[in-house]
PDB file of N, CA and C in Angstrom:
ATOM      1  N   UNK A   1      85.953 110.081  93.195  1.00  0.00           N
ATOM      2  CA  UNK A   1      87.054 110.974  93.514  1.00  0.00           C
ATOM      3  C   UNK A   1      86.726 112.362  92.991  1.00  0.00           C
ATOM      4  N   UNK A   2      87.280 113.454  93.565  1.00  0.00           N
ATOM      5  CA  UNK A   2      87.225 114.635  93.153  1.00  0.00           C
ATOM      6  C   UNK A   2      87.854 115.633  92.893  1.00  0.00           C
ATOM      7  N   UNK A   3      88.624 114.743  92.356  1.00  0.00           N
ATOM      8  CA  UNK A   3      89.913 115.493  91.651  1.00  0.00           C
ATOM      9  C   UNK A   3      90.147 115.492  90.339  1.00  0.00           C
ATOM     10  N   UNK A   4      90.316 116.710  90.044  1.00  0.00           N
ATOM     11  CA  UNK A   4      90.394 116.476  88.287  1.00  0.00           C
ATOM     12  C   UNK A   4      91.838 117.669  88.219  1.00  0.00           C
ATOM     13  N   UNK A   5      92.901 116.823  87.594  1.00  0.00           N
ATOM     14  CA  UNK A   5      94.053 117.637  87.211  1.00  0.00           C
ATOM     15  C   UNK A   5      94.405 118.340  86.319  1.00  0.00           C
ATOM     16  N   UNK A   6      95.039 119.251  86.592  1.00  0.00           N
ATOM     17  CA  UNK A   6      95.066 120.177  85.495  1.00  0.00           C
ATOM     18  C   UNK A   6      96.636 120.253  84.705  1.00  0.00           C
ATOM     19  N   UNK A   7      96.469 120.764  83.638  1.00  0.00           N
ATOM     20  CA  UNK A   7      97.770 120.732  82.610  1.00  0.00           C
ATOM     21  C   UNK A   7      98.272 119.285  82.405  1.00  0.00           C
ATOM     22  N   UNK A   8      99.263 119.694  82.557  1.00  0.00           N
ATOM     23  CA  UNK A   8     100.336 117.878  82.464  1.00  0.00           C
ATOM     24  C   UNK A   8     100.162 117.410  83.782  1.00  0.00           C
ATOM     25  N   UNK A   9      99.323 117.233  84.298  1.00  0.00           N
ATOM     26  CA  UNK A   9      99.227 116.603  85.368  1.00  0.00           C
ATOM     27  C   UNK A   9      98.233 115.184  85.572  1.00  0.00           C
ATOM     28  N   UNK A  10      98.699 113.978  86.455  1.00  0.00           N
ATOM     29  CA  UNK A  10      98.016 113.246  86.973  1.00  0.00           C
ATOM     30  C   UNK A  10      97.464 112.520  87.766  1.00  0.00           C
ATOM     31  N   UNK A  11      96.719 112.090  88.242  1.00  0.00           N
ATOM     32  CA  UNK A  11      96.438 112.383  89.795  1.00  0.00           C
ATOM     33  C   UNK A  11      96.396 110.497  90.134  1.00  0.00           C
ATOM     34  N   UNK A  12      97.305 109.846  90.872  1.00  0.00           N
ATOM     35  CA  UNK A  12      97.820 108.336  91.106  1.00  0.00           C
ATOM     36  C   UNK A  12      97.805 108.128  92.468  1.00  0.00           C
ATOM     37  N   UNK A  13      96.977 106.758  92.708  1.00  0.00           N
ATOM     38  CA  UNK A  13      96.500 106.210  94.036  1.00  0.00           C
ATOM     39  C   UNK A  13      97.737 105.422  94.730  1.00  0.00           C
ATOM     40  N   UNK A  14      98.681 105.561  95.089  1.00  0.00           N
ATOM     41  CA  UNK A  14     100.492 104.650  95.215  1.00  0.00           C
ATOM     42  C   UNK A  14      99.522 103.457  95.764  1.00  0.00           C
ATOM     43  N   UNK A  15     100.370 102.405  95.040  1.00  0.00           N
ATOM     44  CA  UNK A  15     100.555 101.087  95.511  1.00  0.00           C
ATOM     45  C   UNK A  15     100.807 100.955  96.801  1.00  0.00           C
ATOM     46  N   UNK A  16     100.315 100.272  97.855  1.00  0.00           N
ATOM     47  CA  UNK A  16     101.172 100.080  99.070  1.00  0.00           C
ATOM     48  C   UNK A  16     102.886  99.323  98.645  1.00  0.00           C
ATOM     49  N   UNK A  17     103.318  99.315  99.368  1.00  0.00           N
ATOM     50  CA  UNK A  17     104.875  99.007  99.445  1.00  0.00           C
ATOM     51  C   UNK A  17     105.142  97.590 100.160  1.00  0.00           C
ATOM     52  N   UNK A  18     105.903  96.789  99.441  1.00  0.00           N
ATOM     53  CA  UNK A  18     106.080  95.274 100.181  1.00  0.00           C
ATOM     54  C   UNK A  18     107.176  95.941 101.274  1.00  0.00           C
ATOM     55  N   UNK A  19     107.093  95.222 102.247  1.00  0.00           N
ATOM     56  CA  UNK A  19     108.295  95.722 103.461  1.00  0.00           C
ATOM     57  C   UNK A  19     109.043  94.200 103.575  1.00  0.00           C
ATOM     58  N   UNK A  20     108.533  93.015 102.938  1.00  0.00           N
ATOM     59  CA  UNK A  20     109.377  91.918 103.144  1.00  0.00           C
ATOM     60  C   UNK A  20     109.729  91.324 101.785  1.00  0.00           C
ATOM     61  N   UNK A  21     110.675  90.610 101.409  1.00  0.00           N
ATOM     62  CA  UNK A  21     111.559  90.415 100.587  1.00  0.00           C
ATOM     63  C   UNK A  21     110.713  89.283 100.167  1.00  0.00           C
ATOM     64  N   UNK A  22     110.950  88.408  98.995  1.00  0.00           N
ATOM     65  CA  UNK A  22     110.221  87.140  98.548  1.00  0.00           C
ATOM     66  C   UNK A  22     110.928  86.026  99.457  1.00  0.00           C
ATOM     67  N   UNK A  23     112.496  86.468  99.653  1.00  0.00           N
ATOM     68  CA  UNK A  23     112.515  85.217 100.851  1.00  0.00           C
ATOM     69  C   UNK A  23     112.478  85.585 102.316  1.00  0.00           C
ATOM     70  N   UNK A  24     111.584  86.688 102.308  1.00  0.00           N
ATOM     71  CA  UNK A  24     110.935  86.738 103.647  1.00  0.00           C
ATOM     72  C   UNK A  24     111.792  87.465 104.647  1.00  0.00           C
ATOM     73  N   UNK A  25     112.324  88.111 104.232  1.00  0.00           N
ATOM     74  CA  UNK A  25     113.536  89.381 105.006  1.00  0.00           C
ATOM     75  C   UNK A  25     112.627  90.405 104.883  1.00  0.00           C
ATOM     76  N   UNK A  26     112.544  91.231 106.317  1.00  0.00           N
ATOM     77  CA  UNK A  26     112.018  92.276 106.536  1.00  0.00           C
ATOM     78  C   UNK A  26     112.835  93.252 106.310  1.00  0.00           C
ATOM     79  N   UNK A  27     112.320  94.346 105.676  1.00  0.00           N
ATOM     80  CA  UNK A  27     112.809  95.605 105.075  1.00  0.00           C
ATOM     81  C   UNK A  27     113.012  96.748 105.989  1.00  0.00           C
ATOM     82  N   UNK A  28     113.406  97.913 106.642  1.00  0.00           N
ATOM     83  CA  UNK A  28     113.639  98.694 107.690  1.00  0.00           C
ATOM     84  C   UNK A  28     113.174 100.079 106.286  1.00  0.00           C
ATOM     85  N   UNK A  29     112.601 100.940 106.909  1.00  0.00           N
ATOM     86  CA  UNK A  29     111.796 102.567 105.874  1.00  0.00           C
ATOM     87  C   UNK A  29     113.356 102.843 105.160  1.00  0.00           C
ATOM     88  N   UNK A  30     114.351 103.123 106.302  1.00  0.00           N
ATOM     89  CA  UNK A  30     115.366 103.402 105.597  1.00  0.00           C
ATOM     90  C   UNK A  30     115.921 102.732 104.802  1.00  0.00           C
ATOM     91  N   UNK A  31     116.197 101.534 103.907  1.00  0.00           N
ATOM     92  CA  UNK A  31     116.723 100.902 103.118  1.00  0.00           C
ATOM     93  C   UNK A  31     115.842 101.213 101.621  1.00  0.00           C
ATOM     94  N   UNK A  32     114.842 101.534 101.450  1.00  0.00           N
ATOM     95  CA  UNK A  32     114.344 101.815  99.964  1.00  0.00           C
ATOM     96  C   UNK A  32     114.791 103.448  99.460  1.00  0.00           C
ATOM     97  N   UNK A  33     115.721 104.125  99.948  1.00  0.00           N
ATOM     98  CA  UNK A  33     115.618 105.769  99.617  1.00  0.00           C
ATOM     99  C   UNK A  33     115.514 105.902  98.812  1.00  0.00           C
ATOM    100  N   UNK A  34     116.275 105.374  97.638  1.00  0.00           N
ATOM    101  CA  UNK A  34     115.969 105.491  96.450  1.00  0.00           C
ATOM    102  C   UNK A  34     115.029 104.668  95.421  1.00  0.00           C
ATOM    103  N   UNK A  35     114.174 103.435  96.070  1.00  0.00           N
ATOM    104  CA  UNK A  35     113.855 102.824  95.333  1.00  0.00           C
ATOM    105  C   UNK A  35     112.033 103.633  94.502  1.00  0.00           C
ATOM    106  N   UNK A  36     111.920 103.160  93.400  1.00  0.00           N
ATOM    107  CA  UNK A  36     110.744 103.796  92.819  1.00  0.00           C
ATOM    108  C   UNK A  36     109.488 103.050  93.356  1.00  0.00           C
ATOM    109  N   UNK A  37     108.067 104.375  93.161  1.00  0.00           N
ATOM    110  CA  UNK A  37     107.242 103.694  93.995  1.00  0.00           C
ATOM    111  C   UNK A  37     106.559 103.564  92.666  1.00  0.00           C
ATOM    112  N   UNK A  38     105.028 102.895  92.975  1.00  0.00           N
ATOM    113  CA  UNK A  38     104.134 102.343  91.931  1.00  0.00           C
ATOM    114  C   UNK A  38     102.922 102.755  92.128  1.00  0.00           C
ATOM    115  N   UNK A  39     101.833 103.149  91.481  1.00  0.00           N
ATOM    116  CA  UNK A  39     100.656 103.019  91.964  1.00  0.00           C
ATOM    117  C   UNK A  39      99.921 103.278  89.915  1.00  0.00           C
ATOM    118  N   UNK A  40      98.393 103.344  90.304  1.00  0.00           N
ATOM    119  CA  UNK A  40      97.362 103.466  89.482  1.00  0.00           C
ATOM    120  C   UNK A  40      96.879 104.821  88.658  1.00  0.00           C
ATOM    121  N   UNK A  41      96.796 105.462  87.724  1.00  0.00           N
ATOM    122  CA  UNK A  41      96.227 106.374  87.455  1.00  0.00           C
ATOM    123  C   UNK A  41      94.935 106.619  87.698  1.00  0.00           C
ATOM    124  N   UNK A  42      94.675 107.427  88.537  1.00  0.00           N
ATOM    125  CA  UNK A  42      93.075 107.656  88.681  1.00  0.00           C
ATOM    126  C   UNK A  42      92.183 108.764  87.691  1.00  0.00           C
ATOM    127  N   UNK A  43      93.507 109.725  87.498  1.00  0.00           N
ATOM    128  CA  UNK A  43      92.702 110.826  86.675  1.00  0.00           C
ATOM    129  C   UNK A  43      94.152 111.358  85.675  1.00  0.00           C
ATOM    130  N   UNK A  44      93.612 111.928  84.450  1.00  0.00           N
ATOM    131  CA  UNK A  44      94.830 112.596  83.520  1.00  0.00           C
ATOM    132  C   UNK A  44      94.327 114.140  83.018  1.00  0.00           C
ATOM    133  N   UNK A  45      95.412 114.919  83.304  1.00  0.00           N
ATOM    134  CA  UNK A  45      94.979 116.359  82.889  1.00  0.00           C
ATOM    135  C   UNK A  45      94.940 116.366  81.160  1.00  0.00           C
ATOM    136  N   UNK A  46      94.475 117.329  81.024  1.00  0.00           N
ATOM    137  CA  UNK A  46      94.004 118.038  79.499  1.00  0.00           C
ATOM    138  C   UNK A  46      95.663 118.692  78.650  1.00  0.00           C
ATOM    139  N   UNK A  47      96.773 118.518  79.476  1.00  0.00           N
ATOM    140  CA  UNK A  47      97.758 118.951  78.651  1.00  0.00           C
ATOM    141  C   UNK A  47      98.273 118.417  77.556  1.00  0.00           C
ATOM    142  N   UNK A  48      99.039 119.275  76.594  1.00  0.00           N
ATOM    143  CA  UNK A  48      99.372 118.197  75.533  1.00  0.00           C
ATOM    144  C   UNK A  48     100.727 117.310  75.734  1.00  0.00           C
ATOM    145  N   UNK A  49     101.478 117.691  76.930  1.00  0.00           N
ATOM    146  CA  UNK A  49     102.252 117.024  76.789  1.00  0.00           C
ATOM    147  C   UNK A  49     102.108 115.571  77.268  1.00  0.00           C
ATOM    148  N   UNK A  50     101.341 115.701  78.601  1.00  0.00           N
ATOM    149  CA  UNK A  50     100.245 114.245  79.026  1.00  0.00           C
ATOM    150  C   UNK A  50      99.592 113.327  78.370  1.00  0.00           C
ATOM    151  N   UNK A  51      99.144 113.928  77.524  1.00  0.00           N
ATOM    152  CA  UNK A  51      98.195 113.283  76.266  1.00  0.00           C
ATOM    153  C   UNK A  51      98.909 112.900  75.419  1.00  0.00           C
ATOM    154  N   UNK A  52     100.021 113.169  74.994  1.00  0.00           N
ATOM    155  CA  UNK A  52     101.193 112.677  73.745  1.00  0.00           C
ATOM    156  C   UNK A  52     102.143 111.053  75.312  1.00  0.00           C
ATOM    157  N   UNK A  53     101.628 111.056  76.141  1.00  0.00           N
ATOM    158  CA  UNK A  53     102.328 109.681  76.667  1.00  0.00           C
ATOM    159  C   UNK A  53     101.801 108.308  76.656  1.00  0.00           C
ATOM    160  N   UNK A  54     100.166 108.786  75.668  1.00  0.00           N
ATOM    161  CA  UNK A  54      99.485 107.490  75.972  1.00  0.00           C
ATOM    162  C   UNK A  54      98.772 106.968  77.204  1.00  0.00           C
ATOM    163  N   UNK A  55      98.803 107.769  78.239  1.00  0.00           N
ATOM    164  CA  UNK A  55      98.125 107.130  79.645  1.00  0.00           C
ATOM    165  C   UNK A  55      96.477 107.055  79.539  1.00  0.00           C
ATOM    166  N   UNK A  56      95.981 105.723  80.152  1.00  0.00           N
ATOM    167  CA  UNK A  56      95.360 105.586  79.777  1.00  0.00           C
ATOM    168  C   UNK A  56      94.842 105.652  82.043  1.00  0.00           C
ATOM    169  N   UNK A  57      93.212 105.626  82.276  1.00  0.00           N
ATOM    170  CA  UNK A  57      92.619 105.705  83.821  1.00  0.00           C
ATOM    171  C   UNK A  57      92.905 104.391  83.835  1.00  0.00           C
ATOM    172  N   UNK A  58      93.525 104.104  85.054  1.00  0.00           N
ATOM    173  CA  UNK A  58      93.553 101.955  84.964  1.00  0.00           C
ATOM    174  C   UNK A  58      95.294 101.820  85.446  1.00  0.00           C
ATOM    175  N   UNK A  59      96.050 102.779  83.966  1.00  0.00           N
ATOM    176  CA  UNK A  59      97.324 102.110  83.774  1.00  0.00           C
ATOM    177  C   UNK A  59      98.363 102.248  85.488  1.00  0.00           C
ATOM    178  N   UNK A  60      98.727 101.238  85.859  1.00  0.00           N
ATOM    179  CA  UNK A  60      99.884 101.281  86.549  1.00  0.00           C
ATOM    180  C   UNK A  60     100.914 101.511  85.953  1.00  0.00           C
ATOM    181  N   UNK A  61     101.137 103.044  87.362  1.00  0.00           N
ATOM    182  CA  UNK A  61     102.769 103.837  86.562  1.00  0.00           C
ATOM    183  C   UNK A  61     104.240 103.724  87.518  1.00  0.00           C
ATOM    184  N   UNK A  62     105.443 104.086  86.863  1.00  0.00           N
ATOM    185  CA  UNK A  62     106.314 104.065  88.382  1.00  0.00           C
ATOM    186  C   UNK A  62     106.371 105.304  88.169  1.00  0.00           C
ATOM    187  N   UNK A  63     106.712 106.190  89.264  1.00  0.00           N
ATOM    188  CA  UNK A  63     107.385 107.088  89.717  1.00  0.00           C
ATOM    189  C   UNK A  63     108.561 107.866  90.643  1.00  0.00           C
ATOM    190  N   UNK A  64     108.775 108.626  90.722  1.00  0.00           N
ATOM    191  CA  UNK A  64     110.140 108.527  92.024  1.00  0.00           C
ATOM    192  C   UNK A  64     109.454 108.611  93.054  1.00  0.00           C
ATOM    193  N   UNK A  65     110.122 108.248  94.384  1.00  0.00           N
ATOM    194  CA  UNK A  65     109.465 107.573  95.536  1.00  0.00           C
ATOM    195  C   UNK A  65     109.183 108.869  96.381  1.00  0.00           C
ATOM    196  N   UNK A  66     109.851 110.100  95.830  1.00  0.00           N
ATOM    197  CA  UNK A  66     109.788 111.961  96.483  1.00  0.00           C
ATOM    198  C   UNK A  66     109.152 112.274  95.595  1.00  0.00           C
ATOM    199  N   UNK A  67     108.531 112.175  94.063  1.00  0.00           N
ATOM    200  CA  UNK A  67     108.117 112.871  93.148  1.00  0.00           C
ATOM    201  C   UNK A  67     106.846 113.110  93.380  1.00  0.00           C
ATOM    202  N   UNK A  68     106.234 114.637  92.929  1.00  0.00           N
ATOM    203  CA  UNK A  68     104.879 114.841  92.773  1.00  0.00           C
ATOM    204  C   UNK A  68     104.670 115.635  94.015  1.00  0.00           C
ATOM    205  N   UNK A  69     102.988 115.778  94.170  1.00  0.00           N
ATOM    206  CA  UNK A  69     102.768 116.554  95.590  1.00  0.00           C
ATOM    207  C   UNK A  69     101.766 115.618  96.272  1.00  0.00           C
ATOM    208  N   UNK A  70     102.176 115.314  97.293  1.00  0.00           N
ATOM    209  CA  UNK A  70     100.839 114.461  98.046  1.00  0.00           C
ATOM    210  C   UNK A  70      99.648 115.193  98.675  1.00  0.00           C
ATOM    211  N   UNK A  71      98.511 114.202  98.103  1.00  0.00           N
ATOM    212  CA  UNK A  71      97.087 115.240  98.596  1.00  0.00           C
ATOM    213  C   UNK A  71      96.470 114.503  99.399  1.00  0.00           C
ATOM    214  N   UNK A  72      95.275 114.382 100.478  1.00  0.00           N
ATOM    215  CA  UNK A  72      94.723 113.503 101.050  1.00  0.00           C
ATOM    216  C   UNK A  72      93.187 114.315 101.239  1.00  0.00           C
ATOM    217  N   UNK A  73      91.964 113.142 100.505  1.00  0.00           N
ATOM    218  CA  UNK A  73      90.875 113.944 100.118  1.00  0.00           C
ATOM    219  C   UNK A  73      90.391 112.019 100.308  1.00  0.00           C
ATOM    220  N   UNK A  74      89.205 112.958 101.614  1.00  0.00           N
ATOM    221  CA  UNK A  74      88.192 112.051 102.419  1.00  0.00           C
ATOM    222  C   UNK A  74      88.908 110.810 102.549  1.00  0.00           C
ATOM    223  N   UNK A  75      90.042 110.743 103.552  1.00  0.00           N
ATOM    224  CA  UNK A  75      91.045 109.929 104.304  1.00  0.00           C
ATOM    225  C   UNK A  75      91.693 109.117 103.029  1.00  0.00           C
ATOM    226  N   UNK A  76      92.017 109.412 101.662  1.00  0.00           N
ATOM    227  CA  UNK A  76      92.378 108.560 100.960  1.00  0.00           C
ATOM    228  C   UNK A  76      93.699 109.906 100.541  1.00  0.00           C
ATOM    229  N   UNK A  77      94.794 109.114 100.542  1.00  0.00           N
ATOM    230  CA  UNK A  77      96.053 109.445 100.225  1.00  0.00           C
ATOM    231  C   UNK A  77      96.502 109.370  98.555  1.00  0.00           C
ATOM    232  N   UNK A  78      96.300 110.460  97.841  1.00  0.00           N
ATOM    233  CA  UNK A  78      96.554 110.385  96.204  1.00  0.00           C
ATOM    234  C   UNK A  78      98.159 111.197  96.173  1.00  0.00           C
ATOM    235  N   UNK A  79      98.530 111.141  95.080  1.00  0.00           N
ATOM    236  CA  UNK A  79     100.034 111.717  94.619  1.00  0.00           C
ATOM    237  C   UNK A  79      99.372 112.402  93.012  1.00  0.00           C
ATOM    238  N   UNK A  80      99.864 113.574  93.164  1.00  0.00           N
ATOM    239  CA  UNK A  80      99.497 114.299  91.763  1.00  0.00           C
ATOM    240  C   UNK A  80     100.641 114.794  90.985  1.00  0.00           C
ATOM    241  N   UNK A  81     101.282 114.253  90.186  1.00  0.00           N
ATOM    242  CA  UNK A  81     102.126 113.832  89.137  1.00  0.00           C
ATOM    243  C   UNK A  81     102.409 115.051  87.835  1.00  0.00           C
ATOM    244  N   UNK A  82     103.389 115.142  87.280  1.00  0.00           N
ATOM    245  CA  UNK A  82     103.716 115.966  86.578  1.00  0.00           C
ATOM    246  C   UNK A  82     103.984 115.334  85.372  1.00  0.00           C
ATOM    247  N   UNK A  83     104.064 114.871  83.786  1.00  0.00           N
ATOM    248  CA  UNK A  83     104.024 114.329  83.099  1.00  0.00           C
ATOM    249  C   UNK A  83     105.687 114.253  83.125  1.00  0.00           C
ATOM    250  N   UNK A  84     107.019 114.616  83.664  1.00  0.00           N
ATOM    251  CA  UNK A  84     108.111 114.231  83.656  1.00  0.00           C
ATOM    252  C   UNK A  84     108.322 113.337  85.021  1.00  0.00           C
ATOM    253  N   UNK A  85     107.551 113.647  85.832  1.00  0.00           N
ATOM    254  CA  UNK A  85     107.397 113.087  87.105  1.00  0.00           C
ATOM    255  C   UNK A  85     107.021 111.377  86.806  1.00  0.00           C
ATOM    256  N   UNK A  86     106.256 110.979  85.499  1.00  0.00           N
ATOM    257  CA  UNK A  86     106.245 109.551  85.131  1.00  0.00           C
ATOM    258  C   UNK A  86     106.889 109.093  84.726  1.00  0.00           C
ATOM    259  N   UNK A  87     107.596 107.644  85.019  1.00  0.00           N
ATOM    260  CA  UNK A  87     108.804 107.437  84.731  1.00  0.00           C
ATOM    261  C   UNK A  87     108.472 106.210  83.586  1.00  0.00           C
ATOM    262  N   UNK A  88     107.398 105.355  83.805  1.00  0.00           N
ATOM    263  CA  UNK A  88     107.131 104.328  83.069  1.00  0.00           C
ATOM    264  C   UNK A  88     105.988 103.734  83.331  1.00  0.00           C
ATOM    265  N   UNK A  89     105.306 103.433  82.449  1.00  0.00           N
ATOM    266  CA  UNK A  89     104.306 101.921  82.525  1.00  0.00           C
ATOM    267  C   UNK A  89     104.609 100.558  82.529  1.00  0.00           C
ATOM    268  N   UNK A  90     103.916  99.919  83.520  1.00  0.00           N
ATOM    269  CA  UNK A  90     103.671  98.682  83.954  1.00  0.00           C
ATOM    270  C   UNK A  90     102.590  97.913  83.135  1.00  0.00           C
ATOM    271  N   UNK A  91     103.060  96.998  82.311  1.00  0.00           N
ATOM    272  CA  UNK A  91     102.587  96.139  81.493  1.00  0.00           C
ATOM    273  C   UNK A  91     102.216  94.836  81.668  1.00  0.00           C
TER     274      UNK A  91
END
């Protein structure tokens, strides 16, 4: 990848999204508006406020499902993150 973020920033590959339920009910785009999305940290900026959250390259984070700015570099779709823009780790 070739992205390296800057300040409080971090640069996250989103999870794809289940569209069917565990008992197998299909989901319609409009029914998640608010729900949070998920994906991977790929890269963490040099800020201090980033660096005081513990993120580690690896960790799965949530975020809001509008948050961040979406980038797309050599057909791969990343989200680049603001250190308030992370909402939590996945353990």
């Amino acid at each position: 990848m070739k992205l390296r973020p800057l300040g409080n920033r971090v640069v996250v590959q989103p999870l794809s999204e289940e569209e069917t339920t565990k008992s197998g009910i299909i989901l319609p785009d409009t029914v998640d508006k608010e729900k949070k999305a998920e994906g991977k940290i790929l890269a963490i900026g040099a800020g201090e406020k980033i660096q005081k959250l513990d993120l580690k390259i690896g960790d799965k984070v949530l975020f809001g499902k509008y948050a961040g700015e979406e980038v797309k570099v050599e057909e791969v779709e990343y989200k680049i993150l603001s250190d308030e823009d992370v909402l939590a780790v996945i353990e």
